[in-house]
PDB file of N, CA and C in Angstrom:
ATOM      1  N   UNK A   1      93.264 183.747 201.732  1.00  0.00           N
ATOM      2  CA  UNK A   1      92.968 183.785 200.317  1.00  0.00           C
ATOM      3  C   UNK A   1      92.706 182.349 199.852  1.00  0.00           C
ATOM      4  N   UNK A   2      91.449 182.329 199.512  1.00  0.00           N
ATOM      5  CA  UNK A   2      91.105 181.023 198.760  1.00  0.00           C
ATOM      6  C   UNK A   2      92.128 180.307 197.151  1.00  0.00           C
ATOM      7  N   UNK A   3      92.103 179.453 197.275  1.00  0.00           N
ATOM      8  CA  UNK A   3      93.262 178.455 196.560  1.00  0.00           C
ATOM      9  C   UNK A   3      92.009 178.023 195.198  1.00  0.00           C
ATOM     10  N   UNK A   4      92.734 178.608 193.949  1.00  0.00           N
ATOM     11  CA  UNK A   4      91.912 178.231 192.888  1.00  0.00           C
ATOM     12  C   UNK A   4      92.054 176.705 192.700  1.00  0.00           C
ATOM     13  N   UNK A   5      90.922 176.391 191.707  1.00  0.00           N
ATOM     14  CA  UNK A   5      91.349 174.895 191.660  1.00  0.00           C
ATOM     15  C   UNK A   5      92.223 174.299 190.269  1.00  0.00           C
ATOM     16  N   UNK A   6      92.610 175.814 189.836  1.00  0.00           N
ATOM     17  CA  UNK A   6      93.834 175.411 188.709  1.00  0.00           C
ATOM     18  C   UNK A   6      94.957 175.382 189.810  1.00  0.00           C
ATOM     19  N   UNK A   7      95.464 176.228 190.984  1.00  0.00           N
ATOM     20  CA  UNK A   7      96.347 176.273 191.871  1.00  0.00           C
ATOM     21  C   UNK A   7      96.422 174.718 192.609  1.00  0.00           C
ATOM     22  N   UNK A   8      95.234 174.183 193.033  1.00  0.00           N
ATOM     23  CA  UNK A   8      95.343 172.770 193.315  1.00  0.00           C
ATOM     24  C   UNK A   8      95.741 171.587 192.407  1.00  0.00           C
ATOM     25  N   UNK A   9      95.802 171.910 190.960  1.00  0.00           N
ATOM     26  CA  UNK A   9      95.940 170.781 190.428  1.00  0.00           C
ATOM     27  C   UNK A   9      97.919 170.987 190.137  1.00  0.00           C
ATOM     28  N   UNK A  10      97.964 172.366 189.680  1.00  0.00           N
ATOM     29  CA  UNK A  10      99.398 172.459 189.406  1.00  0.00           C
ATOM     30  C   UNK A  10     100.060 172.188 191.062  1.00  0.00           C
ATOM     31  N   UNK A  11      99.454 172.513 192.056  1.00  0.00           N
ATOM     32  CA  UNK A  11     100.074 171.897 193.154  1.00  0.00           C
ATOM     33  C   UNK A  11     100.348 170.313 193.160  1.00  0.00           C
ATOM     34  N   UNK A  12      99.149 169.634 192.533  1.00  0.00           N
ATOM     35  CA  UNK A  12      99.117 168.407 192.688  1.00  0.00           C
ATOM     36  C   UNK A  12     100.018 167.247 191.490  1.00  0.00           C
ATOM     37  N   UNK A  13     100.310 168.427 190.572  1.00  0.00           N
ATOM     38  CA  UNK A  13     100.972 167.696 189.137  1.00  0.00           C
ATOM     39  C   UNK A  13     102.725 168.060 189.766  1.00  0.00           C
ATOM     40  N   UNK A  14     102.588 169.374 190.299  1.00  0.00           N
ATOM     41  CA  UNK A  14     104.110 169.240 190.817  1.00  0.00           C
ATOM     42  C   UNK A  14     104.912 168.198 191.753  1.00  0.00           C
ATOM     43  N   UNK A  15     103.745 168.318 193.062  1.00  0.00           N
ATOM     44  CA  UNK A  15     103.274 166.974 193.641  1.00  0.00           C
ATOM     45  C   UNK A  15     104.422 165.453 193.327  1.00  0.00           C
ATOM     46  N   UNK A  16     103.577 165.341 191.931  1.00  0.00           N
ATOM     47  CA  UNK A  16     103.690 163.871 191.268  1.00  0.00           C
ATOM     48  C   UNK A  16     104.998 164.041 190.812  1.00  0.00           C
ATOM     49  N   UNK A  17     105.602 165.023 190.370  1.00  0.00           N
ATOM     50  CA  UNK A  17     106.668 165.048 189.592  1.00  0.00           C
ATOM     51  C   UNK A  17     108.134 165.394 190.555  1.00  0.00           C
ATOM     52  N   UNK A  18     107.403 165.630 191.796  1.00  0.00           N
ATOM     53  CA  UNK A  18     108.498 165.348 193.067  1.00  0.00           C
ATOM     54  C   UNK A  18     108.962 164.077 193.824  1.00  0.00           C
ATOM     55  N   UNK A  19     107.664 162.804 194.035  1.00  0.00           N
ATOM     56  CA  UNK A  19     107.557 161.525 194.107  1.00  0.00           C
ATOM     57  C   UNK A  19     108.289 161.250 192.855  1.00  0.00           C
ATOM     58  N   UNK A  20     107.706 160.964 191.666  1.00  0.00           N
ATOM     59  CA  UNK A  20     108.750 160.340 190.575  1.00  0.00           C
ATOM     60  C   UNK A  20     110.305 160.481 191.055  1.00  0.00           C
ATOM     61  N   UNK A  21     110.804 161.928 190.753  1.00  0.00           N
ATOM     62  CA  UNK A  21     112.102 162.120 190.631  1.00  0.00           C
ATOM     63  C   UNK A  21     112.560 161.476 192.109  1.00  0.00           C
ATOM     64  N   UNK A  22     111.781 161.833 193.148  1.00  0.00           N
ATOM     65  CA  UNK A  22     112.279 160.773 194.492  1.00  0.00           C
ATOM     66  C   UNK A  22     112.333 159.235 194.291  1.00  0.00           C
ATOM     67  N   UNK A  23     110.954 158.641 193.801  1.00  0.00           N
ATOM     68  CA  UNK A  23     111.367 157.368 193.640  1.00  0.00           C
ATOM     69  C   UNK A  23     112.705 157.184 192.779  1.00  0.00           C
ATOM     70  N   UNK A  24     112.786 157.912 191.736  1.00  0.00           N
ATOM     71  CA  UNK A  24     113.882 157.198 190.376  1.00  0.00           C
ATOM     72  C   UNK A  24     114.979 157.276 191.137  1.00  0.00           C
ATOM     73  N   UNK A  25     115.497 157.762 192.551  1.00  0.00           N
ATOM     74  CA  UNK A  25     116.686 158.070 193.178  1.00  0.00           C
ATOM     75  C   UNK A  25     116.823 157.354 194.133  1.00  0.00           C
ATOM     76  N   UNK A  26     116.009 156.522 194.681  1.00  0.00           N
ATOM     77  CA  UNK A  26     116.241 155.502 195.873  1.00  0.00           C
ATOM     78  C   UNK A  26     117.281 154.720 195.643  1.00  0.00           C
ATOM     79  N   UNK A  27     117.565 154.509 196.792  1.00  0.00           N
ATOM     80  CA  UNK A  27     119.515 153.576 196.833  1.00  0.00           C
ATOM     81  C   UNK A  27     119.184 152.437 196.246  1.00  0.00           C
ATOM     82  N   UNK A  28     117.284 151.509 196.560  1.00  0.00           N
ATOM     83  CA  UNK A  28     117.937 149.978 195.762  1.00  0.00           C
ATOM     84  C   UNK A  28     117.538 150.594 194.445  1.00  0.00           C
ATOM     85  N   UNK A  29     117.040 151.099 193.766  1.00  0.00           N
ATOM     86  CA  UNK A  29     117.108 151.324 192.266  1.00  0.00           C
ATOM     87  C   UNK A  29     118.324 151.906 191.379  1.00  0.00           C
ATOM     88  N   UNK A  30     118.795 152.859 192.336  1.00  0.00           N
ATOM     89  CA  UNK A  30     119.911 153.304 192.388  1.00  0.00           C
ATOM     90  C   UNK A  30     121.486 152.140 192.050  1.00  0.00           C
ATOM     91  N   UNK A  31     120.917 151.222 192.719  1.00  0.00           N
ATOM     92  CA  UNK A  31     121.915 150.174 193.166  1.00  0.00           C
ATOM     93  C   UNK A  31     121.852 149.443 191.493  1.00  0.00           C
ATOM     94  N   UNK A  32     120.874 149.268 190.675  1.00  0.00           N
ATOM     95  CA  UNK A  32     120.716 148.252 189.496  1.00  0.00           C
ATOM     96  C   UNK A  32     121.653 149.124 188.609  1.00  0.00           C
ATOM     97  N   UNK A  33     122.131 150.711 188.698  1.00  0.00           N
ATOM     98  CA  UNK A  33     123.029 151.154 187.692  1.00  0.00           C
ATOM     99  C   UNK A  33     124.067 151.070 188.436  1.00  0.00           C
ATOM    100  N   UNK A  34     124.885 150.528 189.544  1.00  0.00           N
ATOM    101  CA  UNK A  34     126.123 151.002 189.928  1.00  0.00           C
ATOM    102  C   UNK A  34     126.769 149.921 188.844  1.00  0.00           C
ATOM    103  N   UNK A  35     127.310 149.697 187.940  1.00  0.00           N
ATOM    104  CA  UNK A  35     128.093 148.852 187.319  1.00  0.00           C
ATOM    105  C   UNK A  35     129.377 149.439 186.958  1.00  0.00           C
ATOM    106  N   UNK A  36     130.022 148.605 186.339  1.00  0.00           N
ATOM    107  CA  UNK A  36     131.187 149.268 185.769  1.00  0.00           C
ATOM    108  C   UNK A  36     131.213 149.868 184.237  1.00  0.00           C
ATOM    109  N   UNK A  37     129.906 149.558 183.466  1.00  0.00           N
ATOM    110  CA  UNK A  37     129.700 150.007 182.202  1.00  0.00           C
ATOM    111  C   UNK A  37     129.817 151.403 181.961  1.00  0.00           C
ATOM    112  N   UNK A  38     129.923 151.753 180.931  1.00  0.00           N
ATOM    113  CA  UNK A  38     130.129 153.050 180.378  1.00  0.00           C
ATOM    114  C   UNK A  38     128.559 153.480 179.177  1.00  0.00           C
ATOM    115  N   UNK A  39     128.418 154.766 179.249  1.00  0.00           N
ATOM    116  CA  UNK A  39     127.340 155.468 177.731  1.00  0.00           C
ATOM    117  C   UNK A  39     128.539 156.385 177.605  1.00  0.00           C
ATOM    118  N   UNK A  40     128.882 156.526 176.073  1.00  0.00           N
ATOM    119  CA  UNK A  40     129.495 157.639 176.201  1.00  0.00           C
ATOM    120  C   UNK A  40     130.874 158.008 176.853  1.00  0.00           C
ATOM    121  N   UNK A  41     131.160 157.028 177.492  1.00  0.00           N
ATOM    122  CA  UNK A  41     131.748 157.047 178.210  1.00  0.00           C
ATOM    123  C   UNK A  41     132.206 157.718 179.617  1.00  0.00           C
ATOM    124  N   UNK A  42     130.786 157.853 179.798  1.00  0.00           N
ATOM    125  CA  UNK A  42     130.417 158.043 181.124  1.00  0.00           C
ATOM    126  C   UNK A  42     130.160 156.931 182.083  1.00  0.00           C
ATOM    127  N   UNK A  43     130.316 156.964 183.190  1.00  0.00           N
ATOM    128  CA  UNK A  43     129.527 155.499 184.306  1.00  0.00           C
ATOM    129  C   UNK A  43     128.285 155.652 184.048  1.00  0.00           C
ATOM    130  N   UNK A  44     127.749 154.215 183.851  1.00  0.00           N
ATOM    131  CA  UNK A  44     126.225 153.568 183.720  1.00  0.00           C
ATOM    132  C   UNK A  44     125.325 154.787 185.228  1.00  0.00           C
ATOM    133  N   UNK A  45     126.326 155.146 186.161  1.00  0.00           N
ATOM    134  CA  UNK A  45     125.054 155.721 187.252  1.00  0.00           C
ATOM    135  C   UNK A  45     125.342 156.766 187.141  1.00  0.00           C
ATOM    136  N   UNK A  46     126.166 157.437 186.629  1.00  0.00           N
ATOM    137  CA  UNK A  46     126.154 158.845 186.318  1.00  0.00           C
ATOM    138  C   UNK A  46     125.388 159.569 184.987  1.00  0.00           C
ATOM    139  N   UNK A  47     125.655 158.724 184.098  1.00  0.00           N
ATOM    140  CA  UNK A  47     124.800 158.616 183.204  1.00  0.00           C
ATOM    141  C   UNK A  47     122.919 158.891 183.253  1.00  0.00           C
ATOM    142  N   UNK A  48     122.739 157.346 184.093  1.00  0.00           N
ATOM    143  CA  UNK A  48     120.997 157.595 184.654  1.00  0.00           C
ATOM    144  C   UNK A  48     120.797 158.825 185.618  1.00  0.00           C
ATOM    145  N   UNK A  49     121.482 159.040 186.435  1.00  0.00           N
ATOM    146  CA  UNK A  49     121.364 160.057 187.485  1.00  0.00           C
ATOM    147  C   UNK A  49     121.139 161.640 186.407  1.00  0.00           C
ATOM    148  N   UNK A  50     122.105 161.603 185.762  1.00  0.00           N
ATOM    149  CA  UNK A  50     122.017 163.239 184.685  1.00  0.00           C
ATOM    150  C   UNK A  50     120.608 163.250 184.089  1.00  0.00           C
ATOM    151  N   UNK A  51     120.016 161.513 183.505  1.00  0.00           N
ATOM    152  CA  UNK A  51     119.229 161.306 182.405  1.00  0.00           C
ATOM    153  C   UNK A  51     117.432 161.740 183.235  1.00  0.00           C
ATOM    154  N   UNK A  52     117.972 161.607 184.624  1.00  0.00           N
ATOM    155  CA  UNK A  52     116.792 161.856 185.398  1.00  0.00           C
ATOM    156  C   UNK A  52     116.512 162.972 185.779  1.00  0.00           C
ATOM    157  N   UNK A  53     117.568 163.734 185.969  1.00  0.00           N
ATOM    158  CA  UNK A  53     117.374 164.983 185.987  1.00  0.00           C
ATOM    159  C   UNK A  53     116.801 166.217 185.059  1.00  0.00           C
ATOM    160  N   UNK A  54     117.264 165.459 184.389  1.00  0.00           N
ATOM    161  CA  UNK A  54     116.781 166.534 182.832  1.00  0.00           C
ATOM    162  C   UNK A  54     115.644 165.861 182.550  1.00  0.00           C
ATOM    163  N   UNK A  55     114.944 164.550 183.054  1.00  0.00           N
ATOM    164  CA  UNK A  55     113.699 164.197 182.672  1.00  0.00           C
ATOM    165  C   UNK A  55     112.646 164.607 183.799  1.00  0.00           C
ATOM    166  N   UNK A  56     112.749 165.352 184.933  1.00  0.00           N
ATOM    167  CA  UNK A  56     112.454 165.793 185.907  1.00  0.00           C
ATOM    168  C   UNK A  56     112.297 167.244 185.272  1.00  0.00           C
ATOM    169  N   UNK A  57     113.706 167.817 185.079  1.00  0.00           N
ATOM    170  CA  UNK A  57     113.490 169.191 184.685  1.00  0.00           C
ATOM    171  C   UNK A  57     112.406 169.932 183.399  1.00  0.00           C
ATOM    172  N   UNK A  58     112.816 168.888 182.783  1.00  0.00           N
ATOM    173  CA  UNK A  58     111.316 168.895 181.683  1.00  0.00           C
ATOM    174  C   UNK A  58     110.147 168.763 181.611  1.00  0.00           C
ATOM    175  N   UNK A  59     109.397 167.787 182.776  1.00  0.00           N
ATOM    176  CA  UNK A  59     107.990 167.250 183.310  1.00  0.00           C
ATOM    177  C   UNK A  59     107.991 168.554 183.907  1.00  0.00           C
ATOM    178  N   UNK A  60     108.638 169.342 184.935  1.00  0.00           N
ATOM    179  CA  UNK A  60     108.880 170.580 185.459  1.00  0.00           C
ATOM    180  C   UNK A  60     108.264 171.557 184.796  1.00  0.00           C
ATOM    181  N   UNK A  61     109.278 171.880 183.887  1.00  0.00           N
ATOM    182  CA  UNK A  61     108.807 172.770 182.768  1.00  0.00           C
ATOM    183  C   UNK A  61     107.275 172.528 181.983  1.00  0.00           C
ATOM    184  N   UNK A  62     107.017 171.280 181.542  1.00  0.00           N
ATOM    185  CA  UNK A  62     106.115 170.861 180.745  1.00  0.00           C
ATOM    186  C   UNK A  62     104.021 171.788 181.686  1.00  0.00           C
ATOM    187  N   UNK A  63     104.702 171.018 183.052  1.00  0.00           N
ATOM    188  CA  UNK A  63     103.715 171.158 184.046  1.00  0.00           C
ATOM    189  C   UNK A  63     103.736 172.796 184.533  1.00  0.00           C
ATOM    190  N   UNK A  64     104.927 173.476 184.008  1.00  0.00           N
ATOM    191  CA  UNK A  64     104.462 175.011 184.811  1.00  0.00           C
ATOM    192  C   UNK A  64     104.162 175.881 183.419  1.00  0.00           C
ATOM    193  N   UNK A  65     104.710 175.039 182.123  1.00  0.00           N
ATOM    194  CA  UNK A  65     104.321 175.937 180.935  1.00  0.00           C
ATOM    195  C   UNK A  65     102.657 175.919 181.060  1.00  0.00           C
ATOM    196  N   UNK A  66     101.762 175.028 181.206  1.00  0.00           N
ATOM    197  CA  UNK A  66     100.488 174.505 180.791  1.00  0.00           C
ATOM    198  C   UNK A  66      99.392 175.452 181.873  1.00  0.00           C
ATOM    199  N   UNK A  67     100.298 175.499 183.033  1.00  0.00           N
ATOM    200  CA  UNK A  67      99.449 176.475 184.032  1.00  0.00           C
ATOM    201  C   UNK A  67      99.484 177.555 183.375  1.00  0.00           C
ATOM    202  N   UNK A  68      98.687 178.663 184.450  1.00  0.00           N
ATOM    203  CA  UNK A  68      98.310 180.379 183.479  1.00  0.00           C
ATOM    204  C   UNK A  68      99.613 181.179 183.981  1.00  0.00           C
TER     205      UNK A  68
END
């Protein structure tokens, strides 16, 4: 079965939004929040780690609402 080319692009936007959330998680980037600071009073890397997720989960959403 031939692959539409709306199927290639939402392949290709999901793609991008799998690299992002991989890059934002690499150990040396990873490494610039290990501090001892607090948001909220949460840890500075627990904090970014949640903040990425839900900014992942939303590009997610954003990119499968827009497909058919």
């Amino acid at each position: 079965m031939a692959r539409s080319r709306d199927d290639e692009r939402l392949a290709g936007r999901l793609a991008a939004v799998g690299a992002l959330g991989f890059v934002l998680v690499v150990p040396p980037l990873l490494a610039q929040f290990d501090r001892m600071d607090r948001v909220f009073g949460v840890p500075l890397l627990w904090a970014y780690l949640y903040l990425v997720w839900a900014i992942v989960i939303g590009l997610v959403a954003i990119v499968g609402a827009r497909s058919k």
